[in-house]
N, C-alpha and C. Protein backbone atom coordinates (compact mmCIF):
# COMPACT_ATOMS: atom_id res chain seq x y z
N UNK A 1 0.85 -1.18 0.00
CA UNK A 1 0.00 0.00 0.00
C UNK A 1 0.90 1.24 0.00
N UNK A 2 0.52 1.98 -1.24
CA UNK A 2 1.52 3.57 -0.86
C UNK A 2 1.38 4.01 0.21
N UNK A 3 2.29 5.47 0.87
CA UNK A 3 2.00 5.88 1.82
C UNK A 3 1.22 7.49 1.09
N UNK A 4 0.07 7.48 1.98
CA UNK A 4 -0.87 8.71 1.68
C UNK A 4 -0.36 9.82 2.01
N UNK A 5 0.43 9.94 3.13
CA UNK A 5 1.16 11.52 3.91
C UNK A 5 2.18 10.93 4.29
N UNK A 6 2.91 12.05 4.97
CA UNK A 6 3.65 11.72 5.37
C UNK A 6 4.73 13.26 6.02
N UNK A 7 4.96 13.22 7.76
CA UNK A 7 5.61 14.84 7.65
C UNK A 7 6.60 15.50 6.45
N UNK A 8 6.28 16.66 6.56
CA UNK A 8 6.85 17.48 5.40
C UNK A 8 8.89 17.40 5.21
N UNK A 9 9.25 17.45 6.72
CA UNK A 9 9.96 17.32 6.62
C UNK A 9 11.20 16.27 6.76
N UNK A 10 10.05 15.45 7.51
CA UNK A 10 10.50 13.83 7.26
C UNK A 10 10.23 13.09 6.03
N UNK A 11 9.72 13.69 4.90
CA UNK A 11 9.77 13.15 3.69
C UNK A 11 10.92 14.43 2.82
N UNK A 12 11.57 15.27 3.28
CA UNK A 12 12.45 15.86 2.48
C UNK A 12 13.63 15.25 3.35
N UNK A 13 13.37 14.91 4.23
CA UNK A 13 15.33 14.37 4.51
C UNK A 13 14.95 12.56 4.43
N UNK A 14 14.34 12.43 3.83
CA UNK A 14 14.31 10.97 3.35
C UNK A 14 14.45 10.62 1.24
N UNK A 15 14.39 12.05 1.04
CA UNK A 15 14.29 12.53 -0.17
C UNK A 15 12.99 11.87 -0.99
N UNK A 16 11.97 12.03 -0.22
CA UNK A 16 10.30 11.50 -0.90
C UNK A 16 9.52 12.33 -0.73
N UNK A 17 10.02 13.79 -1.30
CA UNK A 17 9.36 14.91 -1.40
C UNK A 17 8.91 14.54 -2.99
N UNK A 18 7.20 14.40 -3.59
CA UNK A 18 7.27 14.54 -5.04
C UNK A 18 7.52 15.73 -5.63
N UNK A 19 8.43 15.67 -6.61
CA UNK A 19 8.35 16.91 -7.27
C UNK A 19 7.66 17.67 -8.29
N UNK A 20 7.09 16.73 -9.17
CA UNK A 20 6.69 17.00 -10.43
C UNK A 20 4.87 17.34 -9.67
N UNK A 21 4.26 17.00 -8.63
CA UNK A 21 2.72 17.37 -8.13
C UNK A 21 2.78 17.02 -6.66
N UNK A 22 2.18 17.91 -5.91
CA UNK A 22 1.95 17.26 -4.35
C UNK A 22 0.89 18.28 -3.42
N UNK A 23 0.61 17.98 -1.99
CA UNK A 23 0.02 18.55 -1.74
C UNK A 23 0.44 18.89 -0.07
N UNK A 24 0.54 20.29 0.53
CA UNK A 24 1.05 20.31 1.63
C UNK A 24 0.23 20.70 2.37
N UNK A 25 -0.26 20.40 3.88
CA UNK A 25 -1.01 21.01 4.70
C UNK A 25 -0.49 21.60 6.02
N UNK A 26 -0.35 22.73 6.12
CA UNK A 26 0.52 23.05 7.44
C UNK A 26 -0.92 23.37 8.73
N UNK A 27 -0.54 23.71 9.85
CA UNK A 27 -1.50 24.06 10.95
C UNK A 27 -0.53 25.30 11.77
N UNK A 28 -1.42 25.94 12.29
CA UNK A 28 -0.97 26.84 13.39
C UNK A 28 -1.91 27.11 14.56
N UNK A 29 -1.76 26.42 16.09
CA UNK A 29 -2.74 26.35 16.69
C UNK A 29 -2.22 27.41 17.46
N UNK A 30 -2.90 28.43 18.08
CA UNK A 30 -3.30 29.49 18.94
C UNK A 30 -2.77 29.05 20.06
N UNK A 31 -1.43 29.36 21.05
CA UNK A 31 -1.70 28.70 22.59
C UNK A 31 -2.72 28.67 23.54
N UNK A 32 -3.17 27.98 23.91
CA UNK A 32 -4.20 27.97 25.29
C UNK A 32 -5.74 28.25 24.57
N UNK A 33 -5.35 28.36 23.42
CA UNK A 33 -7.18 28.20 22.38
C UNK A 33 -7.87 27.09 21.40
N UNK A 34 -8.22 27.20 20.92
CA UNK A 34 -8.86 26.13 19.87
C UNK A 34 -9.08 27.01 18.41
N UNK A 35 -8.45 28.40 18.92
CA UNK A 35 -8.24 28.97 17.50
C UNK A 35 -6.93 28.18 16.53
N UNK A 36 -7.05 28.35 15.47
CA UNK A 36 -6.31 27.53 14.55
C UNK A 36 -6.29 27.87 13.08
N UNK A 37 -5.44 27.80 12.33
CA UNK A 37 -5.05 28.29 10.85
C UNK A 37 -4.14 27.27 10.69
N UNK A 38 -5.40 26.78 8.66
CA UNK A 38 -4.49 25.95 7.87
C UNK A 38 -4.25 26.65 6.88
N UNK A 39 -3.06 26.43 6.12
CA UNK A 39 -2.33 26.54 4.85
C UNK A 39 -2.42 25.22 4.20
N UNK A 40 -3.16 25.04 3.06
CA UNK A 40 -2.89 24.21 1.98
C UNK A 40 -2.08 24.37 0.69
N UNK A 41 -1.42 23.61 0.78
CA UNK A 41 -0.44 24.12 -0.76
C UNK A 41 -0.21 23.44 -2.00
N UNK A 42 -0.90 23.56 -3.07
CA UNK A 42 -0.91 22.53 -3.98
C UNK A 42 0.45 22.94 -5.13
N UNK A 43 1.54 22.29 -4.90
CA UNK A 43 2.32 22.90 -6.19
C UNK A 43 2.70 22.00 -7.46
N UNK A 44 3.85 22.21 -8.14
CA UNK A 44 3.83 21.38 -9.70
C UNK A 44 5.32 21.40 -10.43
N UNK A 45 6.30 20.92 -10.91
CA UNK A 45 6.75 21.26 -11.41
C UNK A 45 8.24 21.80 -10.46
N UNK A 46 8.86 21.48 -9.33
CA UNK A 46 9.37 22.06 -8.65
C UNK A 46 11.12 22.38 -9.64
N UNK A 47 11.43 23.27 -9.49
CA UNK A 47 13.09 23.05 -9.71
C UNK A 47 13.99 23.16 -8.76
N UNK A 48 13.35 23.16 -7.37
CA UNK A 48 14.61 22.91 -6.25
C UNK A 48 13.94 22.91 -5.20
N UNK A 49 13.87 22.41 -3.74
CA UNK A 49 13.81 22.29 -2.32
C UNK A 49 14.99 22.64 -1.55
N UNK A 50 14.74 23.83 -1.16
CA UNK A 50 16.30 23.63 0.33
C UNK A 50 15.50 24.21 1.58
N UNK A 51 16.39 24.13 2.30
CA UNK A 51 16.25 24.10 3.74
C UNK A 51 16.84 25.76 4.08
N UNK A 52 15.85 26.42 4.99
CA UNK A 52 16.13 27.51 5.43
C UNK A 52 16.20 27.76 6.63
N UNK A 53 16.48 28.89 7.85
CA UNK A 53 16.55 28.98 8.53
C UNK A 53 14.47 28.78 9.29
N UNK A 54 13.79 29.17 8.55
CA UNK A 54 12.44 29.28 8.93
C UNK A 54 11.43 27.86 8.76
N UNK A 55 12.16 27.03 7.64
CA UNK A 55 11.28 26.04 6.80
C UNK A 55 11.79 25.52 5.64
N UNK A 56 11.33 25.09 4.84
CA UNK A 56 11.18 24.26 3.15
C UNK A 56 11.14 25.52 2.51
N UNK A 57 12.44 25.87 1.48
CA UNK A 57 11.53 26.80 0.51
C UNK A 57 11.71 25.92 -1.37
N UNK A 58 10.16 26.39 -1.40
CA UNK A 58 9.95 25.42 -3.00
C UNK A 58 10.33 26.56 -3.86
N UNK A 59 11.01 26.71 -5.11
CA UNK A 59 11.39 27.09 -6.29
C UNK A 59 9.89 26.43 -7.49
N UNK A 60 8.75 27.22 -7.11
CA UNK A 60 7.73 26.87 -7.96
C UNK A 60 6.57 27.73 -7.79
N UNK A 61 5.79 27.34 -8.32
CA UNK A 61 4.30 28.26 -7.76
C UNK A 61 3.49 27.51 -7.14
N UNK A 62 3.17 28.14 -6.55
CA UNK A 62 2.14 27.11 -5.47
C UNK A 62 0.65 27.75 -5.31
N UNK A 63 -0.28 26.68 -4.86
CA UNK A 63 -1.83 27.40 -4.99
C UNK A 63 -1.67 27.10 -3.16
N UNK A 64 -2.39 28.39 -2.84
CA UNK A 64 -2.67 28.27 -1.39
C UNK A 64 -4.23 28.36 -1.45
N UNK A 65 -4.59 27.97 -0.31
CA UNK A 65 -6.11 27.76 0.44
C UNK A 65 -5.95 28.13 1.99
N UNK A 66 -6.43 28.92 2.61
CA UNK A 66 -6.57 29.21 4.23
C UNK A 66 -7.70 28.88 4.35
N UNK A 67 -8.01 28.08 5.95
CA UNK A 67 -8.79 27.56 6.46
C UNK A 67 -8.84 28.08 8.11
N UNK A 68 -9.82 29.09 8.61
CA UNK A 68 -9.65 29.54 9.62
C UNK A 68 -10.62 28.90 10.71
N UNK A 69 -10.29 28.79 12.19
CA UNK A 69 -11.11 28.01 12.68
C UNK A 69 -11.17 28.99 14.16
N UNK A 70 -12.30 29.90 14.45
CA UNK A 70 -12.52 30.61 15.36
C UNK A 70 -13.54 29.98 17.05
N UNK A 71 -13.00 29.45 17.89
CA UNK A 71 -13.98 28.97 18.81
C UNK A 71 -14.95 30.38 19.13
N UNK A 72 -15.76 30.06 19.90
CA UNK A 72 -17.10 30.54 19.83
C UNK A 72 -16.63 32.41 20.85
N UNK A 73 -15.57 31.87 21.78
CA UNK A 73 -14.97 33.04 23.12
C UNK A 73 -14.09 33.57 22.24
N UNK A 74 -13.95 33.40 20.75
CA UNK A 74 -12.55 34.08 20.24
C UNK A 74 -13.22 35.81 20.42
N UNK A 75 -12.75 36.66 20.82
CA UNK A 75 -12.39 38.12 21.42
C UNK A 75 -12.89 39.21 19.92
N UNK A 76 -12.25 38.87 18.94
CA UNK A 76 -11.79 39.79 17.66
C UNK A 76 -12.43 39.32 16.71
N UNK A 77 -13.78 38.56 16.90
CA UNK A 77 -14.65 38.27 15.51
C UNK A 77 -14.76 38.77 14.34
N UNK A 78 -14.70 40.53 15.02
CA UNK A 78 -15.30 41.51 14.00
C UNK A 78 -13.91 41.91 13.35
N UNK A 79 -12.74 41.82 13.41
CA UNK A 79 -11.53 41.88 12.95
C UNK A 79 -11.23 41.12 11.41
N UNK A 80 -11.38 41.52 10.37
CA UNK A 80 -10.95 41.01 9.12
C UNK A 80 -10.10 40.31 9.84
N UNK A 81 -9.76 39.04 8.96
CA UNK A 81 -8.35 38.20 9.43
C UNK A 81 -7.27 38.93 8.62
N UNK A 82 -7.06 39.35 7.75
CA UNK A 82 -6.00 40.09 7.01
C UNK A 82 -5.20 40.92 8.11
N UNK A 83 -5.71 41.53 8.84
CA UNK A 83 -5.22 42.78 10.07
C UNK A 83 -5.37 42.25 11.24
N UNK A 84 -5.38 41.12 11.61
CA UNK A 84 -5.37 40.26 13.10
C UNK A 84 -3.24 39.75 13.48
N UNK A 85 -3.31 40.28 14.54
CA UNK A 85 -1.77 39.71 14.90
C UNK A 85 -1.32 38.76 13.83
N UNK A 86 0.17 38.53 13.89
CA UNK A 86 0.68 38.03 12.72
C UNK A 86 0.27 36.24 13.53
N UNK A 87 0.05 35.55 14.52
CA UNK A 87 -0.29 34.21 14.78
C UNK A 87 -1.61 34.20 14.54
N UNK A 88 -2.80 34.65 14.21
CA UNK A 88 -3.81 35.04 14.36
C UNK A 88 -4.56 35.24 12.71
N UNK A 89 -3.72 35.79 11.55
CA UNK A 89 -3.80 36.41 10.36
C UNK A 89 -3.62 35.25 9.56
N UNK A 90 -4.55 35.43 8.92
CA UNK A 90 -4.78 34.97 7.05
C UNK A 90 -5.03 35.95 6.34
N UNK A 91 -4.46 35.97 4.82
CA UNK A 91 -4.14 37.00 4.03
C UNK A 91 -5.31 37.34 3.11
N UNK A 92 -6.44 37.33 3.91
CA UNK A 92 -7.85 37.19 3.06
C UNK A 92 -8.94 38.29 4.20
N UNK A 93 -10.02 38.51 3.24
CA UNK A 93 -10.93 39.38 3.86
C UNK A 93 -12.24 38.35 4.44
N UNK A 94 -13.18 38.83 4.97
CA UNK A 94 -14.77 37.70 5.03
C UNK A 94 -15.24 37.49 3.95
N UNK A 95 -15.27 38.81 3.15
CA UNK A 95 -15.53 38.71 1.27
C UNK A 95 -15.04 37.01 0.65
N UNK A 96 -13.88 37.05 1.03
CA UNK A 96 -13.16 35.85 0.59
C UNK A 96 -13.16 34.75 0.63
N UNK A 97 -13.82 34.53 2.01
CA UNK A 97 -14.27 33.50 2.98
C UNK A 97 -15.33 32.74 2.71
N UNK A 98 -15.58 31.79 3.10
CA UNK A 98 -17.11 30.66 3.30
C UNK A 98 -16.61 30.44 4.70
N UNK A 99 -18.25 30.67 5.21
CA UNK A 99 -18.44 31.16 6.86
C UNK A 99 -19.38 29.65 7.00
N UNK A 100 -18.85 28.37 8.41
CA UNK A 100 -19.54 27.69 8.57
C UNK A 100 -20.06 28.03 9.88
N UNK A 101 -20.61 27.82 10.85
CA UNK A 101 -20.90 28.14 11.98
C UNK A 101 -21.61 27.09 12.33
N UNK A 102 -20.67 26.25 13.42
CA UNK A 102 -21.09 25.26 13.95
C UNK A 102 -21.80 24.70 14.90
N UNK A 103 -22.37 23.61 15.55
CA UNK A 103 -23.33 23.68 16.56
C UNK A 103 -22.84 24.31 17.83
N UNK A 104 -21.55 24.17 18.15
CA UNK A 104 -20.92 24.90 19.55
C UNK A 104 -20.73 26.33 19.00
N UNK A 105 -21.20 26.87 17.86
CA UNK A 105 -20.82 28.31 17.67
C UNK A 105 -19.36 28.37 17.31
N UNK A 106 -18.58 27.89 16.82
CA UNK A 106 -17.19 27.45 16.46
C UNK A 106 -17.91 28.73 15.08
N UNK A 107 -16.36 28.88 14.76
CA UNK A 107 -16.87 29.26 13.13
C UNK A 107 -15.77 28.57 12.16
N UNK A 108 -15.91 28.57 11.41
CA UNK A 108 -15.03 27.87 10.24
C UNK A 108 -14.40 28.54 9.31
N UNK A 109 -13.80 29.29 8.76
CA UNK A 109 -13.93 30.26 7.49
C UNK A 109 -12.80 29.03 6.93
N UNK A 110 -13.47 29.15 5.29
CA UNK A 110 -12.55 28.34 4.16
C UNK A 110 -12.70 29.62 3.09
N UNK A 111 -11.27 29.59 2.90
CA UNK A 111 -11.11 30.20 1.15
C UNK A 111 -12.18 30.00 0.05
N UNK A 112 -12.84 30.79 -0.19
CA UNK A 112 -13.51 30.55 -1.53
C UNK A 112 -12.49 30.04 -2.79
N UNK A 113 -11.12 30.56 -2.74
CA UNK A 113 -10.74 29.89 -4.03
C UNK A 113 -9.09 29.85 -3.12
N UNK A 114 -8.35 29.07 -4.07
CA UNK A 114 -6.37 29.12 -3.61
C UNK A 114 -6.37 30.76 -4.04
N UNK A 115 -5.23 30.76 -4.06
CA UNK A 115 -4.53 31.90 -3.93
C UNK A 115 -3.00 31.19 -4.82
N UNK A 116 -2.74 32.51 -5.57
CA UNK A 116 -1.52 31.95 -6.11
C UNK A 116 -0.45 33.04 -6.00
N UNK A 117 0.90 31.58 -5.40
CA UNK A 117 2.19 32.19 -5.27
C UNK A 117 3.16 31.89 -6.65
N UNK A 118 3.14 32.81 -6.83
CA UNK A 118 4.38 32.99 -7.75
C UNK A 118 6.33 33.16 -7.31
N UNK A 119 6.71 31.80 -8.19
CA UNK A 119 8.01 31.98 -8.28
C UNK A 119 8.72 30.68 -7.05
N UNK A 120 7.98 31.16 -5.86
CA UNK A 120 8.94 30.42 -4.37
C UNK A 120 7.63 30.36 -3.18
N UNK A 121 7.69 29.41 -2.77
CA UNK A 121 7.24 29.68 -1.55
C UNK A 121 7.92 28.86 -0.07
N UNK A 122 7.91 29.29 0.80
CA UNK A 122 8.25 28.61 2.56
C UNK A 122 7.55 28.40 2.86
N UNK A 123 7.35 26.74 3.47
CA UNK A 123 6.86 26.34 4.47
C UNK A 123 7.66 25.78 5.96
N UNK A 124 7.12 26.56 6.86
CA UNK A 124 7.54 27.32 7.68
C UNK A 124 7.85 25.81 8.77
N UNK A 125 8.45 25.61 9.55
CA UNK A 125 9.11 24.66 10.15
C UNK A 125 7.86 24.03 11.69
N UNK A 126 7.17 23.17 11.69
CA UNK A 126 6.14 23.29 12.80
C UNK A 126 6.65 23.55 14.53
N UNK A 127 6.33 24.56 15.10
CA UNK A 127 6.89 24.27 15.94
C UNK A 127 5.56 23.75 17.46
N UNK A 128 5.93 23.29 18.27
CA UNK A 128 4.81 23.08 19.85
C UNK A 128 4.14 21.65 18.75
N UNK A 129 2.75 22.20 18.83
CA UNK A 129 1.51 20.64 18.28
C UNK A 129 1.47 21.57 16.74
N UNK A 130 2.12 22.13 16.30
CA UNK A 130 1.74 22.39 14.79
C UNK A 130 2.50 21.70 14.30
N UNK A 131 1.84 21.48 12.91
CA UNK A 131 2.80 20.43 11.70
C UNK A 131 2.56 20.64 10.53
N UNK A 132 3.11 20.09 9.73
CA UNK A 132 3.55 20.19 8.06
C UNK A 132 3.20 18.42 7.62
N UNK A 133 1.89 18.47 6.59
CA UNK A 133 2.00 17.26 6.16
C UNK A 133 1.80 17.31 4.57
N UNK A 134 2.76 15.96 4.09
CA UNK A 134 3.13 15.99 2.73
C UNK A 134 2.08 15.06 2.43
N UNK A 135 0.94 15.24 1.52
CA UNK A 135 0.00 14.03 0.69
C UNK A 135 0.61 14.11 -0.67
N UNK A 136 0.33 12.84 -0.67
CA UNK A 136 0.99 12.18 -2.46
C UNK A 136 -0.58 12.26 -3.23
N UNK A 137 0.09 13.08 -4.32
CA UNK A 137 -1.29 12.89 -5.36
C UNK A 137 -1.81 11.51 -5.82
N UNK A 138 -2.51 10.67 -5.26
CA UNK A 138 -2.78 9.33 -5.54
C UNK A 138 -4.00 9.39 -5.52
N UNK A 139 -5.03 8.29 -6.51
CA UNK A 139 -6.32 8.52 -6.73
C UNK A 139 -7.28 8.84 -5.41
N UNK A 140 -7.09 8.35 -4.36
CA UNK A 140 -8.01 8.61 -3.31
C UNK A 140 -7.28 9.63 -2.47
N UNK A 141 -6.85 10.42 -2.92
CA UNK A 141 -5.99 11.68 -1.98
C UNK A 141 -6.54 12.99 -1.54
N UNK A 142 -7.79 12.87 -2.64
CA UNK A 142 -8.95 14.05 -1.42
C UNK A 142 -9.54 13.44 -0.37
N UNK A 143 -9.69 11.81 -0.71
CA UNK A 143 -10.99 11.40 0.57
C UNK A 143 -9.72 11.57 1.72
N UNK A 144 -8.58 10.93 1.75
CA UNK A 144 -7.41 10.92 2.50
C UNK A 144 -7.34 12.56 3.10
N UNK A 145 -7.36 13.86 2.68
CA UNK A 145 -7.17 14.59 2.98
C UNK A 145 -8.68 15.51 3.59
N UNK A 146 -10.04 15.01 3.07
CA UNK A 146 -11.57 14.75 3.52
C UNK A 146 -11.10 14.19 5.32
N UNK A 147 -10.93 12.94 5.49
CA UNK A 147 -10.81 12.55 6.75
C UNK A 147 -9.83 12.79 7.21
N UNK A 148 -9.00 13.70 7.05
CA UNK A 148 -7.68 14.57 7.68
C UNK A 148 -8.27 15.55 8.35
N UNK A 149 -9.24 16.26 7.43
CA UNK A 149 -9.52 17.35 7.96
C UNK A 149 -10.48 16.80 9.23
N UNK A 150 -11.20 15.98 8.94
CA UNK A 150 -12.55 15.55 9.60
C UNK A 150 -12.22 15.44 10.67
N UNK A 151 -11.21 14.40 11.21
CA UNK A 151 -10.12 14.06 12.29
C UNK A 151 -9.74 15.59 12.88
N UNK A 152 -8.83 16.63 12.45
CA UNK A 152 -8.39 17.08 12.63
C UNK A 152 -8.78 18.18 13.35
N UNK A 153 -10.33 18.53 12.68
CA UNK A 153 -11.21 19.47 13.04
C UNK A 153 -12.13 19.13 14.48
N UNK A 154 -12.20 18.43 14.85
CA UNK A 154 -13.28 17.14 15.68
C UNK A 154 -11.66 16.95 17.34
N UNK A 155 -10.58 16.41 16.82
CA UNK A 155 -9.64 16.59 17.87
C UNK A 155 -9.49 17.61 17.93
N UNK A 156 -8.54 18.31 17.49
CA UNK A 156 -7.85 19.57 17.80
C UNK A 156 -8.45 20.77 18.09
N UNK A 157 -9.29 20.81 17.04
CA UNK A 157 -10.29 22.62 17.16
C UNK A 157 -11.87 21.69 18.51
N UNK A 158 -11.86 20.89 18.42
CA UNK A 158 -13.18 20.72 19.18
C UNK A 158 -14.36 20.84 18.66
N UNK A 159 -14.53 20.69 17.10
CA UNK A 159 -15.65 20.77 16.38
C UNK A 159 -16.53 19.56 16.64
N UNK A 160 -17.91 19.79 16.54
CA UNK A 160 -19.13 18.62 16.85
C UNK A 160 -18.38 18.14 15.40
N UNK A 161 -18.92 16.30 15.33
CA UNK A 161 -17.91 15.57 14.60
C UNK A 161 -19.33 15.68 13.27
N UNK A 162 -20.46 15.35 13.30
CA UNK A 162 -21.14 16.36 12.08
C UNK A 162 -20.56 17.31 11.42
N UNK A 163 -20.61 18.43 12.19
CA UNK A 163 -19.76 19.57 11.68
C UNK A 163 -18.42 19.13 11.47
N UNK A 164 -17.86 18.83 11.95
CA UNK A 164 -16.08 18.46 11.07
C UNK A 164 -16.79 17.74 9.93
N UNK A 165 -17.38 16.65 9.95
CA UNK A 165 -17.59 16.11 8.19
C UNK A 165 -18.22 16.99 7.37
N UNK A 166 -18.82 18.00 8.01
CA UNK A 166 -19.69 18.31 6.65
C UNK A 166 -18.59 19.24 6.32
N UNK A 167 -17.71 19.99 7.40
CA UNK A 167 -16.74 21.04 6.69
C UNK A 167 -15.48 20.20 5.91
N UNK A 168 -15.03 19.13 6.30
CA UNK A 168 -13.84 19.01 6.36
C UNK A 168 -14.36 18.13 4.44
N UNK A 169 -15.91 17.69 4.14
CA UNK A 169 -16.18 17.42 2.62
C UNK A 169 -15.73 18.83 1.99
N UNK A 170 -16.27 20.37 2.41
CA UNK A 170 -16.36 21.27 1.81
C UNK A 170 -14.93 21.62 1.42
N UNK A 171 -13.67 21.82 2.34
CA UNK A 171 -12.81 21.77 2.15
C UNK A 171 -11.93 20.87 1.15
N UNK A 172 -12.27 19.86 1.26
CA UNK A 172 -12.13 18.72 0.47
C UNK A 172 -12.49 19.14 -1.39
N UNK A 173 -13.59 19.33 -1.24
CA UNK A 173 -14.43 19.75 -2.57
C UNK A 173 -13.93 21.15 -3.19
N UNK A 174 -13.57 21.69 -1.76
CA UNK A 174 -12.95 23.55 -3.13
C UNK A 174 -11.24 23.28 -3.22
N UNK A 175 -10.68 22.44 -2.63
CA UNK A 175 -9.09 21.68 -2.87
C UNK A 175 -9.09 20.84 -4.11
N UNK A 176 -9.74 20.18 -4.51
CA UNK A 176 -10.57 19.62 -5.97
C UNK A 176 -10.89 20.78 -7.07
N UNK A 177 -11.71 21.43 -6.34
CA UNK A 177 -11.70 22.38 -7.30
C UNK A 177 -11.17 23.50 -8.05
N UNK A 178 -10.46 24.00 -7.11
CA UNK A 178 -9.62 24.96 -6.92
C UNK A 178 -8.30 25.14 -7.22
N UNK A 179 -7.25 23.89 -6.50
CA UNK A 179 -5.70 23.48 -6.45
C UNK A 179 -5.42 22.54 -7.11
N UNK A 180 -5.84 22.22 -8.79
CA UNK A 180 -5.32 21.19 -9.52
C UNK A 180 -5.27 21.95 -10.12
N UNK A 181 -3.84 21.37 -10.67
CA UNK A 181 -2.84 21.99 -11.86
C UNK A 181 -3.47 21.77 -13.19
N UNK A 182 -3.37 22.28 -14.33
CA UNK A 182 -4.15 22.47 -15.67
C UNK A 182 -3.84 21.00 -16.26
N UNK A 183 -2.86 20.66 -16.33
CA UNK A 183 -2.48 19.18 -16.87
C UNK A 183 -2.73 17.57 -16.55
N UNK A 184 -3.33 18.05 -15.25
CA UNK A 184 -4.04 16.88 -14.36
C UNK A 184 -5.89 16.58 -14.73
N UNK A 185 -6.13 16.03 -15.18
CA UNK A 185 -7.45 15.75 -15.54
C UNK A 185 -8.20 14.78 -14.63
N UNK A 186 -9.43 15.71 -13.87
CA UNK A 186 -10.18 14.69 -12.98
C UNK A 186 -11.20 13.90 -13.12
């Protein structure tokens, strides 16, 4: 059986980073909250990986997706995430956003579409309970990254586990839609 993930940076010093398509998911959890920010990164085509003082930096373009996850006591609701502290900030407005709002009052915000980096991008080194995970583009690699989120959302953020599936499909479905490269046919 292939392996579906695998850490980001335990598959670059094992050298089973793919290069030619892949998919990265980083986290950043809030201390002492259940606030939380993902980075998804779909890139293609790489011409180099090295190691920096901060993280991974890719020599490619990459499609990003933010996934924001606000518990119900978060303080700064009314705060665009664009202008929220730099642990706190995604580079997007509510405009931008799909707003879930869950049975505990959790909120969810997902990217309406990636976002594209041009040229290079860093992924940033996990530090405390955050992490960096590498999925291999393999035919079942949304449902794989579907029950990543589902899991992920349900432990970590404390989402009712309804609500993690129905978000963590939606997420699933605009990463499908959104972060495949032109040459990949679904």
């Amino acid at each position: 059986m292939p392996v579906k993930a695998m850490d980001l940076f335990d598959a670059y010093s094992k050298n089973a980073l793919p290069k030619d398509h892949g998919y990265i998911v980083s986290s950043f959890f809030a201390p002492n909250t259940a606030y939380s920010r993902y980075e998804i990164v779909s890139y293609s085509n790489v011409k180099s990986i090295y190691p920096n003082e901060e993280g991974l930096t890719f020599q490619t373009d990459g499609k990003k997706l933010f996934v924001l996850v606000e518990p119900s006591n978060y303080p700064n609701k009314g705060m665009e995430p664009f202008v929220r502290s730099s642990i706190e900030k995604i580079p997007l407005r509510f405009s931008e956003l799909e707003l879930h709002t869950c049975k505990n009052m959790t909120r969810i915000y997902v990217g309406k579409s990636a976002v594209i980096s041009y040229g290079a991008f860093t992924i940033m080194r996990p530090a405390g309970i955050n992490f960096a995970f590498c999925f291999y583009f393999l035919p079942d690699m949304y449902q794989s990254m579907q029950l990543f989120f589902e899991k992920t959302f349900n432990k970590e953020a404390g989402i009712p586990l309804s609500d993690s599936k129905k978000v963590a499909a939606s997420v699933a479905e605009t990463i499908k839609r959104s972060m495949v490269w032109d040459y990949h046919s679904e």
